[in-house]
N, C-alpha and C. Protein backbone atom coordinates (compact mmCIF):
# COMPACT_ATOMS: atom_id res chain seq x y z
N UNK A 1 15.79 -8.30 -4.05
CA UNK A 1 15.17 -8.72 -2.81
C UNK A 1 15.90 -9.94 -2.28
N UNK A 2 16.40 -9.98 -1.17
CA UNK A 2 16.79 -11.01 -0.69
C UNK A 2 15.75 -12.14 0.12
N UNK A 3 15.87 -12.99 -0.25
CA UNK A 3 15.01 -14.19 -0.32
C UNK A 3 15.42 -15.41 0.56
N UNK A 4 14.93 -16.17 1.78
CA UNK A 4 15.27 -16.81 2.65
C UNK A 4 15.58 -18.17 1.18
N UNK A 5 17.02 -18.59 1.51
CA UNK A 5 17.03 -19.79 0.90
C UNK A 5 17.11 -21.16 1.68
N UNK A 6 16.70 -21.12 2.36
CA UNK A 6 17.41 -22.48 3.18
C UNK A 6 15.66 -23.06 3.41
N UNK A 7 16.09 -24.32 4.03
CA UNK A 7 15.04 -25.86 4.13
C UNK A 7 14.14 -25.71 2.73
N UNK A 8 13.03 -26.51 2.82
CA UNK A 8 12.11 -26.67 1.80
C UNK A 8 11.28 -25.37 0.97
N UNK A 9 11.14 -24.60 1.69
CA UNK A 9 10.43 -23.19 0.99
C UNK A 9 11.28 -22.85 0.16
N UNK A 10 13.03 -22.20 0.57
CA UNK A 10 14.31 -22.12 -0.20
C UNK A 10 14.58 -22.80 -1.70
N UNK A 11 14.12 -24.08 -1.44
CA UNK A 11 14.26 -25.21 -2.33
C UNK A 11 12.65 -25.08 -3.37
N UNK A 12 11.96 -25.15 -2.62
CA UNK A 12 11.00 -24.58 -3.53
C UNK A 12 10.93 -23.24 -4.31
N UNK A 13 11.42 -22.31 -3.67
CA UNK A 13 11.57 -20.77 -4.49
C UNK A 13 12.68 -21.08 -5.48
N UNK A 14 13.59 -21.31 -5.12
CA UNK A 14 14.72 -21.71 -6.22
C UNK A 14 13.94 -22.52 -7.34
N UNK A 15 13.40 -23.63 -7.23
CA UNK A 15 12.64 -24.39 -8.33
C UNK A 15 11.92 -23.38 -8.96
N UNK A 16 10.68 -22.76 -8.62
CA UNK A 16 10.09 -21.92 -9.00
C UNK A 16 10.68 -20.81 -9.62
N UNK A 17 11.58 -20.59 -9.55
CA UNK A 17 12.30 -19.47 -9.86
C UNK A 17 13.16 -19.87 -11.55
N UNK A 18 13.79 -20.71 -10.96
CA UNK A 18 14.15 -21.55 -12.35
C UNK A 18 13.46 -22.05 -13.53
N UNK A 19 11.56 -22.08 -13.04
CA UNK A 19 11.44 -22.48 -14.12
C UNK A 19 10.51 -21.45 -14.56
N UNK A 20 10.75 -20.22 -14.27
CA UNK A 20 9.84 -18.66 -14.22
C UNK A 20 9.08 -18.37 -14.36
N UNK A 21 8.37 -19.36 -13.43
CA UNK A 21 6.74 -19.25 -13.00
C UNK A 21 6.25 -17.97 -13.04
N UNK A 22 6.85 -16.85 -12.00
CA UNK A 22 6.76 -15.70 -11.74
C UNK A 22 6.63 -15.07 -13.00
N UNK A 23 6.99 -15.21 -14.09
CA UNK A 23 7.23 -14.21 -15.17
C UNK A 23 5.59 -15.23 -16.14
N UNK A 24 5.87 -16.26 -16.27
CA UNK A 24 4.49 -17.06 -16.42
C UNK A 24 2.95 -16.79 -15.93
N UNK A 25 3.05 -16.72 -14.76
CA UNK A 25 1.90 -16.53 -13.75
C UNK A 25 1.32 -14.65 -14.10
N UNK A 26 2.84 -14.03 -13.72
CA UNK A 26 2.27 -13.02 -13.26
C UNK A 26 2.81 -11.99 -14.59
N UNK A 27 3.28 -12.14 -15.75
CA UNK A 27 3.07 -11.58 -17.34
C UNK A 27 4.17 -10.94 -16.54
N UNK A 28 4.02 -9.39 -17.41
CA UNK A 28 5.25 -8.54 -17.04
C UNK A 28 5.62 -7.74 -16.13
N UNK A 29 4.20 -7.92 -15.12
CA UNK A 29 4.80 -7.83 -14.02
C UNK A 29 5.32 -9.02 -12.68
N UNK A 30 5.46 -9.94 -13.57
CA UNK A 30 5.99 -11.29 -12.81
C UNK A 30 7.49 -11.19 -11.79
N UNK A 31 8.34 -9.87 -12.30
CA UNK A 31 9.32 -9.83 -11.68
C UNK A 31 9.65 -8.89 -10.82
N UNK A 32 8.14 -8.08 -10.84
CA UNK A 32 8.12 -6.87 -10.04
C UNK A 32 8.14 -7.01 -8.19
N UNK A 33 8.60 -6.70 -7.35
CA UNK A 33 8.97 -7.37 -6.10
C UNK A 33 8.80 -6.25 -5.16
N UNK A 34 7.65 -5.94 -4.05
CA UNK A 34 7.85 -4.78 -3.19
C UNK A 34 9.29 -4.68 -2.86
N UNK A 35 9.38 -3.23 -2.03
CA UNK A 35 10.83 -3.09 -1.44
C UNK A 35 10.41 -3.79 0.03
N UNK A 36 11.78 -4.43 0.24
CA UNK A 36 12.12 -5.46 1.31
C UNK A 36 11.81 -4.74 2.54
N UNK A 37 12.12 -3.23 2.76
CA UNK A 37 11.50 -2.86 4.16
C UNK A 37 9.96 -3.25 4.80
N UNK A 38 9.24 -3.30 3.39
CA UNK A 38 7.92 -3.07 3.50
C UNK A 38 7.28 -4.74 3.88
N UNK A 39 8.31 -5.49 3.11
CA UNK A 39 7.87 -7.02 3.20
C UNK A 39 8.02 -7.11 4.90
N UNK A 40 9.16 -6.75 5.10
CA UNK A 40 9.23 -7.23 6.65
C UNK A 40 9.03 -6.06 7.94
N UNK A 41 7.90 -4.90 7.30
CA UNK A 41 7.24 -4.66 8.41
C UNK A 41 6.17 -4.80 9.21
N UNK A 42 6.32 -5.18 10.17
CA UNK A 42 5.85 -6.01 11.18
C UNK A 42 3.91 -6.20 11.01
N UNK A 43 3.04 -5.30 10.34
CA UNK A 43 2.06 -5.12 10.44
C UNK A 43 2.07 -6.16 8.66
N UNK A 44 2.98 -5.83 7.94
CA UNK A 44 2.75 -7.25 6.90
C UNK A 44 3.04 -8.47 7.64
N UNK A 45 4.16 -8.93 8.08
CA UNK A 45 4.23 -9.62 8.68
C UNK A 45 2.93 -10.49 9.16
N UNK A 46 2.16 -9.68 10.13
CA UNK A 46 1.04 -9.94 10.84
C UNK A 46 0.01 -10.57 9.88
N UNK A 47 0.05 -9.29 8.95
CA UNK A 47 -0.64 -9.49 7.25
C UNK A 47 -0.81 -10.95 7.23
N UNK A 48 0.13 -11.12 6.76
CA UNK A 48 0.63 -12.85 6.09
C UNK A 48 0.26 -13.77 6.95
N UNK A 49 0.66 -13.70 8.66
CA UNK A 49 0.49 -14.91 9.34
C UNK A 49 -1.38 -14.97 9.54
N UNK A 50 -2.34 -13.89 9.47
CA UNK A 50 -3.92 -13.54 9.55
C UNK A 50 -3.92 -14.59 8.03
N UNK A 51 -3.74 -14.31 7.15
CA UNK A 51 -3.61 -14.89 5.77
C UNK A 51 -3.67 -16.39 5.91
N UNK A 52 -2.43 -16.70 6.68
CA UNK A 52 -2.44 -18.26 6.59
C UNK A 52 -2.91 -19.08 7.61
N UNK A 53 -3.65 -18.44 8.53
CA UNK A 53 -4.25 -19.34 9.23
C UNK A 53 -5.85 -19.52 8.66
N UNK A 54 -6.18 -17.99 8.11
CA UNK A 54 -7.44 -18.39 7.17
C UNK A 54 -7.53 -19.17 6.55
N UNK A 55 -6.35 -19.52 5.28
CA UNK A 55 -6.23 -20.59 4.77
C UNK A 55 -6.57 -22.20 5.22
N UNK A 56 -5.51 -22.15 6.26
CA UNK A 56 -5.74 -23.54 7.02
C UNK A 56 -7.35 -23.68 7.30
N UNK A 57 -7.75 -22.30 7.68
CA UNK A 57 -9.08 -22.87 8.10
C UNK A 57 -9.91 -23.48 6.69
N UNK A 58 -9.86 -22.76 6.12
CA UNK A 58 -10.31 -22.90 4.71
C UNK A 58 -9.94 -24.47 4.24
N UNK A 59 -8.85 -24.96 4.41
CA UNK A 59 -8.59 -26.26 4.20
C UNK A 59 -9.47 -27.30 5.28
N UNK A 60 -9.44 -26.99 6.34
CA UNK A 60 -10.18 -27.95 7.47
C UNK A 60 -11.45 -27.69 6.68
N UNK A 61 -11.99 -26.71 6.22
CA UNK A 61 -13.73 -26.74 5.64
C UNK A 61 -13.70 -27.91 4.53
N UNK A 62 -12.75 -27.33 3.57
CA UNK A 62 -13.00 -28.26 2.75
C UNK A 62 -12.61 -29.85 2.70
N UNK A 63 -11.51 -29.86 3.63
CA UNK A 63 -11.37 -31.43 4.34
C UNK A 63 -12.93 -31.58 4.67
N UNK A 64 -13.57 -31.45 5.82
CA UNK A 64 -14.52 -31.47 6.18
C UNK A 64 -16.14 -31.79 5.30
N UNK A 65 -16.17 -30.92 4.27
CA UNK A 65 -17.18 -31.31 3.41
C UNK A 65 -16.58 -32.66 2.77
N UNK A 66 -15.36 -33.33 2.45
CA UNK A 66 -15.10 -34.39 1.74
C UNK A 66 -15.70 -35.85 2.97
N UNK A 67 -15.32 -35.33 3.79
CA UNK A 67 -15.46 -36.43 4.95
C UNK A 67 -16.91 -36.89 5.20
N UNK A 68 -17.86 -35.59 5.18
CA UNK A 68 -18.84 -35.62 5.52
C UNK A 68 -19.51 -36.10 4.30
N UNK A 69 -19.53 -35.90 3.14
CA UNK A 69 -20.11 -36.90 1.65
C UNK A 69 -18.89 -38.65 1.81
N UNK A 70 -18.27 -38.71 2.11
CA UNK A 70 -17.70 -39.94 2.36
C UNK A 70 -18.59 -40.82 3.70
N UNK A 71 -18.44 -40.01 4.63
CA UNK A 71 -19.34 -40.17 6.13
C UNK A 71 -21.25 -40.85 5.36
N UNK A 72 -21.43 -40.13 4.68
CA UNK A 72 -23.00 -39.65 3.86
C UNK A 72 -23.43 -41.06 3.31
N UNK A 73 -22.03 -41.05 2.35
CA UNK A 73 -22.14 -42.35 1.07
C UNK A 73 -21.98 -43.58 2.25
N UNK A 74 -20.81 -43.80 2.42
CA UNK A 74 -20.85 -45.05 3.44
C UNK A 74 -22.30 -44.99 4.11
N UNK A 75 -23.01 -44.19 4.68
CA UNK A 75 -23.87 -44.95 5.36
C UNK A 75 -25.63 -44.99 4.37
N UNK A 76 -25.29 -44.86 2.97
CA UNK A 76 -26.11 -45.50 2.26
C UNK A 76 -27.02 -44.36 1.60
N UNK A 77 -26.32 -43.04 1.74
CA UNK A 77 -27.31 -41.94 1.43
C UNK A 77 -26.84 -41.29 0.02
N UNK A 78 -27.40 -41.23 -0.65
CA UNK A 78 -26.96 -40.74 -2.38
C UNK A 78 -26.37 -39.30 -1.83
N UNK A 79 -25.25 -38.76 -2.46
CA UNK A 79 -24.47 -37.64 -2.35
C UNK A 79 -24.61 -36.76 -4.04
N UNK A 80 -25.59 -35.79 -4.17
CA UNK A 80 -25.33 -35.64 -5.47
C UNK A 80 -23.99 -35.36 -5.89
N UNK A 81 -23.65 -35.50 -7.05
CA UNK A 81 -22.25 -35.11 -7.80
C UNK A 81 -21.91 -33.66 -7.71
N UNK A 82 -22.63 -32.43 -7.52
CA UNK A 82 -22.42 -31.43 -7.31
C UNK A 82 -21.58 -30.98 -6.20
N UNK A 83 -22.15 -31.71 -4.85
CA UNK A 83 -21.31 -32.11 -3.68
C UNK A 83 -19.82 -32.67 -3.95
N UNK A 84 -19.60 -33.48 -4.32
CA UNK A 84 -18.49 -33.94 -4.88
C UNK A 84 -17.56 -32.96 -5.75
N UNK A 85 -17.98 -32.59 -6.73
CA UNK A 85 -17.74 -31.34 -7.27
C UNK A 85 -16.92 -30.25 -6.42
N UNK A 86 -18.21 -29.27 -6.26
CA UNK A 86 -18.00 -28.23 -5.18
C UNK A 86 -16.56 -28.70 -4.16
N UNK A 87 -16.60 -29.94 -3.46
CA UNK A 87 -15.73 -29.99 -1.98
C UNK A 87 -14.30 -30.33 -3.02
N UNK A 88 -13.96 -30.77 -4.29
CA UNK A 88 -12.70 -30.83 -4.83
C UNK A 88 -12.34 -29.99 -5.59
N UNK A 89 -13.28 -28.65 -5.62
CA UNK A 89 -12.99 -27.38 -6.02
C UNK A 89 -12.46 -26.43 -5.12
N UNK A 90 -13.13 -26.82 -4.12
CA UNK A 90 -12.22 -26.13 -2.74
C UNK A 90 -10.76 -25.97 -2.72
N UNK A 91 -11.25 -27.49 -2.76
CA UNK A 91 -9.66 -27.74 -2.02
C UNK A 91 -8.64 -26.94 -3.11
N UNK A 92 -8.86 -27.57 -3.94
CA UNK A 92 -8.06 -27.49 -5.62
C UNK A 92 -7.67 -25.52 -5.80
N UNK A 93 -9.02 -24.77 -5.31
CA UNK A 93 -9.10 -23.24 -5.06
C UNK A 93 -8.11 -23.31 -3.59
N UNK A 94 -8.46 -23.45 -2.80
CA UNK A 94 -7.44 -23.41 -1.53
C UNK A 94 -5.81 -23.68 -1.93
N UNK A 95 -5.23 -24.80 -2.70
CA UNK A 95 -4.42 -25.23 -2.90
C UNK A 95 -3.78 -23.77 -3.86
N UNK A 96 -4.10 -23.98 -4.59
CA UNK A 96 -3.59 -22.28 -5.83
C UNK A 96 -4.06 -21.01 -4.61
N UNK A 97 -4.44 -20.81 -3.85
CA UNK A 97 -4.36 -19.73 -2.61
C UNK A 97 -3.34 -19.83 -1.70
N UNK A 98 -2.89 -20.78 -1.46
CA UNK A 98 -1.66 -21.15 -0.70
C UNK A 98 -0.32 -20.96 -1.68
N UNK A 99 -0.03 -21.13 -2.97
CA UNK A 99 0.74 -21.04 -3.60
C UNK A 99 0.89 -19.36 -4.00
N UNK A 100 -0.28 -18.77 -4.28
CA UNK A 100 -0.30 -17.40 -4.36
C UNK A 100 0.03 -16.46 -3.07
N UNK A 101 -0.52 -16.80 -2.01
CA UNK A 101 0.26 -16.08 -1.04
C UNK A 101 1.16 -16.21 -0.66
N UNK A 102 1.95 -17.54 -0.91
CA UNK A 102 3.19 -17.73 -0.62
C UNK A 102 3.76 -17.07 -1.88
N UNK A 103 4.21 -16.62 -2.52
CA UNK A 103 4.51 -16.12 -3.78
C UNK A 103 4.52 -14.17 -3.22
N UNK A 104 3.08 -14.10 -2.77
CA UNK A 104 2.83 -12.38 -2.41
C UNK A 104 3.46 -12.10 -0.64
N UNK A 105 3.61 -13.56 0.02
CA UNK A 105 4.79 -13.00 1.11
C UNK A 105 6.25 -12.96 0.97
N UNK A 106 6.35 -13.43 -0.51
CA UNK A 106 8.14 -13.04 -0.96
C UNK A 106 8.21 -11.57 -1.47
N UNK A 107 7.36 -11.24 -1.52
CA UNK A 107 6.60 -9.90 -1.90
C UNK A 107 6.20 -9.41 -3.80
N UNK A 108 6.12 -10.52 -4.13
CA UNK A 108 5.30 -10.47 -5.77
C UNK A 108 4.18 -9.76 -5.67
N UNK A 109 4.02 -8.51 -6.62
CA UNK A 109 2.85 -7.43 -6.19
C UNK A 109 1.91 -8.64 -7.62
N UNK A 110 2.07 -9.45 -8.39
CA UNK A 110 1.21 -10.30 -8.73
C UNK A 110 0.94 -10.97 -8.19
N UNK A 111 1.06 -11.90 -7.72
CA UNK A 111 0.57 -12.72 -6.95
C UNK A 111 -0.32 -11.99 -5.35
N UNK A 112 -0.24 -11.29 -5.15
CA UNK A 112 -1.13 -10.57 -3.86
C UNK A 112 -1.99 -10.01 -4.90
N UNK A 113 -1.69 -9.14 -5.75
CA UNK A 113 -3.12 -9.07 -6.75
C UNK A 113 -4.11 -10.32 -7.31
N UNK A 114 -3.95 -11.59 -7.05
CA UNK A 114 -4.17 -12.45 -7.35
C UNK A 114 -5.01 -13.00 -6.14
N UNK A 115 -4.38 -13.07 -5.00
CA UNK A 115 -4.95 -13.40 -3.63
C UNK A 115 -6.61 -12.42 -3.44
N UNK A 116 -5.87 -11.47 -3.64
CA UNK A 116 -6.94 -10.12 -3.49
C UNK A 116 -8.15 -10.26 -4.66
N UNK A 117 -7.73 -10.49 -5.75
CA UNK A 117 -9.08 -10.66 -6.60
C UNK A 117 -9.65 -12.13 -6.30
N UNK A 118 -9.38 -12.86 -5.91
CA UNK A 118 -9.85 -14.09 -5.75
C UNK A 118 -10.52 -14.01 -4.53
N UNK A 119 -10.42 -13.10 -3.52
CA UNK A 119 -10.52 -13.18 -2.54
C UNK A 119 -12.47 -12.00 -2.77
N UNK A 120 -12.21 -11.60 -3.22
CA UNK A 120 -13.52 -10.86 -4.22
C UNK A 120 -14.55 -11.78 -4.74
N UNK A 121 -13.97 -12.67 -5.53
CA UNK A 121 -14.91 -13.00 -6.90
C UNK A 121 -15.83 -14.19 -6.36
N UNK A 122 -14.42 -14.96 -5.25
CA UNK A 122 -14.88 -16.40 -4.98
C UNK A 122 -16.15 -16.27 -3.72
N UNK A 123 -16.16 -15.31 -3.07
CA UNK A 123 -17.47 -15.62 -2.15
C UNK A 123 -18.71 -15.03 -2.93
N UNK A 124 -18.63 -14.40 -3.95
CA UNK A 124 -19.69 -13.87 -4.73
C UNK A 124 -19.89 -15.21 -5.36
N UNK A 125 -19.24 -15.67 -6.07
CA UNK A 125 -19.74 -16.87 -6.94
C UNK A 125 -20.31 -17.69 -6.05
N UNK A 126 -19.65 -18.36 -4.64
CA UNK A 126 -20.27 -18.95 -4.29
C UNK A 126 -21.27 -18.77 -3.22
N UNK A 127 -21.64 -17.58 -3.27
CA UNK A 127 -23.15 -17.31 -2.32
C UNK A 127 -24.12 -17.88 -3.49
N UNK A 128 -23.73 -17.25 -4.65
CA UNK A 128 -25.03 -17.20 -5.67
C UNK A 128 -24.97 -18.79 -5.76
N UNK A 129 -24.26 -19.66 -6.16
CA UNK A 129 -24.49 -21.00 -6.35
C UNK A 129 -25.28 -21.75 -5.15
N UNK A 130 -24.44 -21.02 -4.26
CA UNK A 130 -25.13 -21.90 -3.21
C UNK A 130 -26.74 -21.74 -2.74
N UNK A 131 -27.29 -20.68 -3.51
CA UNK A 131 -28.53 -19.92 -3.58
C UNK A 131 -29.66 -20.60 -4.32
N UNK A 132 -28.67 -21.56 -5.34
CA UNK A 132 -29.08 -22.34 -6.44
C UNK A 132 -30.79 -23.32 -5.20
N UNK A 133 -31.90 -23.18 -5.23
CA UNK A 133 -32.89 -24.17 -4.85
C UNK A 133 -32.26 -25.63 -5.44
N UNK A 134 -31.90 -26.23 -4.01
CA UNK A 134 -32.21 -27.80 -4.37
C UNK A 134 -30.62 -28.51 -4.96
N UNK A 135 -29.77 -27.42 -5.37
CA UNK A 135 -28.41 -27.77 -5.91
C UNK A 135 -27.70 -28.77 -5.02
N UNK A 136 -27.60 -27.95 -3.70
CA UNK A 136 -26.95 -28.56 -2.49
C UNK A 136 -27.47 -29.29 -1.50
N UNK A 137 -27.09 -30.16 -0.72
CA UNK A 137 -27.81 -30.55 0.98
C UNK A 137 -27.42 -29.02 1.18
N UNK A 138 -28.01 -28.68 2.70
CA UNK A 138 -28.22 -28.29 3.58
C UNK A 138 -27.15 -27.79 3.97
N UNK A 139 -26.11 -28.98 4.45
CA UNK A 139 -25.22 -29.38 5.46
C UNK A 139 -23.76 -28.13 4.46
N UNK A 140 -23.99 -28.38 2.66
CA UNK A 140 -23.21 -28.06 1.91
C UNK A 140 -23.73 -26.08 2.06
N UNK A 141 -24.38 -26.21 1.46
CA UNK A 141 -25.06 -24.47 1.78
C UNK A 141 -24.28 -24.11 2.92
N UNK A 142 -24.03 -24.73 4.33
CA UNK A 142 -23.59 -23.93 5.34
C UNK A 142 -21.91 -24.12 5.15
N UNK A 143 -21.31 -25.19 4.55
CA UNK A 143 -20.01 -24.66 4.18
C UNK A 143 -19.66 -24.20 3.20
N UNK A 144 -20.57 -23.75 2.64
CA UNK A 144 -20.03 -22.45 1.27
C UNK A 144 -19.82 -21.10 1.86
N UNK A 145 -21.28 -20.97 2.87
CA UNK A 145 -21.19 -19.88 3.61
C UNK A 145 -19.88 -19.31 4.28
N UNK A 146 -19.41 -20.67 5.03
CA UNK A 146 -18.17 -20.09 5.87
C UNK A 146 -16.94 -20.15 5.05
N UNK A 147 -16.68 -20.71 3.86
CA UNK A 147 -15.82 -20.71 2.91
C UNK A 147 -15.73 -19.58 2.55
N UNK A 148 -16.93 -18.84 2.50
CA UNK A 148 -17.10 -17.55 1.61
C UNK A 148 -16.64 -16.10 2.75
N UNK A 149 -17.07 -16.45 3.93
CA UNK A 149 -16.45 -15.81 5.20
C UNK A 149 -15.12 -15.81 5.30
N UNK A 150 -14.79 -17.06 5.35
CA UNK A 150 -12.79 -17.12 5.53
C UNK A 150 -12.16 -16.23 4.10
N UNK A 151 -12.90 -16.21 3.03
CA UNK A 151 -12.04 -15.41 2.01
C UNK A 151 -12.44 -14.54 1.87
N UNK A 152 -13.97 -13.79 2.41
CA UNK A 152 -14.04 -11.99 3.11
C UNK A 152 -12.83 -11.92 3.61
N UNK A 153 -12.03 -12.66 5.02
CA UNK A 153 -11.77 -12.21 6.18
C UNK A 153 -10.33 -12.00 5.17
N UNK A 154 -10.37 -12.83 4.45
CA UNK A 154 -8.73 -12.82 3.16
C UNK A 154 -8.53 -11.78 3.13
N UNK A 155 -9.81 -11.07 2.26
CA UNK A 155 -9.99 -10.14 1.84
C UNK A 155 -9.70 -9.12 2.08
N UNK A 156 -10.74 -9.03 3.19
CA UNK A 156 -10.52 -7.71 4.18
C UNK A 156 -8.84 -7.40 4.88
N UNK A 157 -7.86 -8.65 4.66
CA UNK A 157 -6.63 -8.70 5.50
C UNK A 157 -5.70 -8.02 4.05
N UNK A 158 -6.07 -7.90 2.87
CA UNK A 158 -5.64 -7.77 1.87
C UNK A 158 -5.67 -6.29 1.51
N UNK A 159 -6.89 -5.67 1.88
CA UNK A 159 -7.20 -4.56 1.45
C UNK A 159 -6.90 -3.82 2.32
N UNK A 160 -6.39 -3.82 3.97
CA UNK A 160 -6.01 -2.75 4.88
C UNK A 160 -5.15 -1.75 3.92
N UNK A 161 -4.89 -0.11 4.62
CA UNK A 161 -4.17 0.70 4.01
C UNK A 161 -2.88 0.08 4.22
N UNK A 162 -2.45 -0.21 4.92
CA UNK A 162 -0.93 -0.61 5.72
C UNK A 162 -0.95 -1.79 3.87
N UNK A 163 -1.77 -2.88 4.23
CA UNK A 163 -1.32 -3.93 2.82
C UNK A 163 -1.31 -3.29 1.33
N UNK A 164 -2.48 -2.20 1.17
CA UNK A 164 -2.36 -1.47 -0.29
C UNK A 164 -1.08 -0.46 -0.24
N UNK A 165 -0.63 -0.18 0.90
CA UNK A 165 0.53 0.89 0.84
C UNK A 165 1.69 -0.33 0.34
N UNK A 166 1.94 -1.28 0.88
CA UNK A 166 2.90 -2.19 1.06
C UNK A 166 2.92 -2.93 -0.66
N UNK A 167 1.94 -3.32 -0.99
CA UNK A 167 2.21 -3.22 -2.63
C UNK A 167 1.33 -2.79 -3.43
N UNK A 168 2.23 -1.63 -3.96
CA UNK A 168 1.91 0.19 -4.78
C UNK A 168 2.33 -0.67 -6.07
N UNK A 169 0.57 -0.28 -6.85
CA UNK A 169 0.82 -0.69 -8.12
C UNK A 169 2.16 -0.28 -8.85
N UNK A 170 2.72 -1.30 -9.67
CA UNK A 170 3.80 -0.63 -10.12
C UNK A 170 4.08 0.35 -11.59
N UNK A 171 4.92 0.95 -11.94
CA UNK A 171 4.45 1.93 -12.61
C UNK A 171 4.43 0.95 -14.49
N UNK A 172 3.80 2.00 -15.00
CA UNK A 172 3.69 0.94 -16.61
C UNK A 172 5.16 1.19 -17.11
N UNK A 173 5.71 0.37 -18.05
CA UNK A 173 6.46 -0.22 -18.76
C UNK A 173 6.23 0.47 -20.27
C-alpha cells in the first residue's frame, strides 16, 4: 500500500511503523492492509471525513464537560469525583479513537475493527452508567447522552455496506 509520507502524519506513520505498533495493536492481523482502490474510493473517503468530524465533535463534548466542572468548582459548588472521572475518560477514549481511525484510514482492517467495536460497546456502557440514580449532575447525564449519539453516528458510518465491503475480513492464517 502506498502511504502518503510527507508533513507530520508521514512522520508519524513512519514512527509508528518503526516501532510496530500495527503488529502490537492489531496481533496478526496488524499487517493486513485493504487494497488501495478501495481506500481511496470516494464513498470511503467520505467514510473517514463523516468519522472525523464526529470525533471533533466528540472532543468539544468532552472539552466541554471539563470546563463546565471547572466553571462548577470555581464558583463554590462540590463536583463529585465521578464527574471528574467520566470527562477524563472521554477525552482519554476520544484520544485512542482518533489514533484508531487514523490507523483504519491508512486502511488497517484492525484498527477499523477496533473503531467499529468501540463504537458498539461505548454508548451501551455509557447509557447504563449514566442510568446509575444520583451518580451524575444532570448537566453530566445529558453529555453522556450525546457522547453516546456521536459514537452511534461512528457507528452507523462504520457499518454501511460500501465500509463492510471496503474492509473484508481477512482470510485465516
Amino acid at each position: 500500500m502506498t502511504q502518503r509520507n510527507d508533513g507530520l502524519g508521514g512522520l508519524a506513520d513512519r514512527a509508528w511503523c518503526r516501532l510496530r505498533l500495527d503488529r502490537l495493536a492489531g496481533g496478526r492481523q496488524g499487517g493486513y492492509v485493504i487494497r488501495q482502490d478501495m481506500l481511496e474510493h470516494p464513498d470511503t473517503v467520505r467514510s473517514f471525513r463523516w468519522i472525523r468530524w464526529l470525533l471533533v465533535a466528540e472532543t468539544i463534548v468532552g472539552l466541554a464537560a471539563i470546563v463546565v466542572a471547572v466553571l462548577l468548582t470555581r464558583a463554590g459548588e462540590t463536583v463529585p469525583w465521578a464527574v471528574w472521572f467520566r470527562a477524563t475518560v472521554v477525552l482519554l477514549i476520544t484520544l485512542t479513537l482518533y489514533v484508531f481511525a487514523w490507523r483504519a484510514q491508512l486502511g488497517y482492517y484492525w484498527a477499523y475493527q477496533r473503531v467499529r467495536l468501540f463504537s458498539r460497546i461505548f454508548p451501551i456502557v455509557t447509557l447504563i452508567v449514566a442510568a446509575i440514580p444520583g451518580l451524575y449532575p444532570f448537566w453530566m447525564v445529558i453529555e453522556q447522552i450525546v457522547f453516546s449519539l456521536l459514537m452511534i453516528g461512528i457507528g452507523d458510518v462504520l457499518t454501511t455496506d460500501h465500509m463492510r465491503a471496503t474492509f473484508p475480513k481477512p482470510a485465516r492464517r
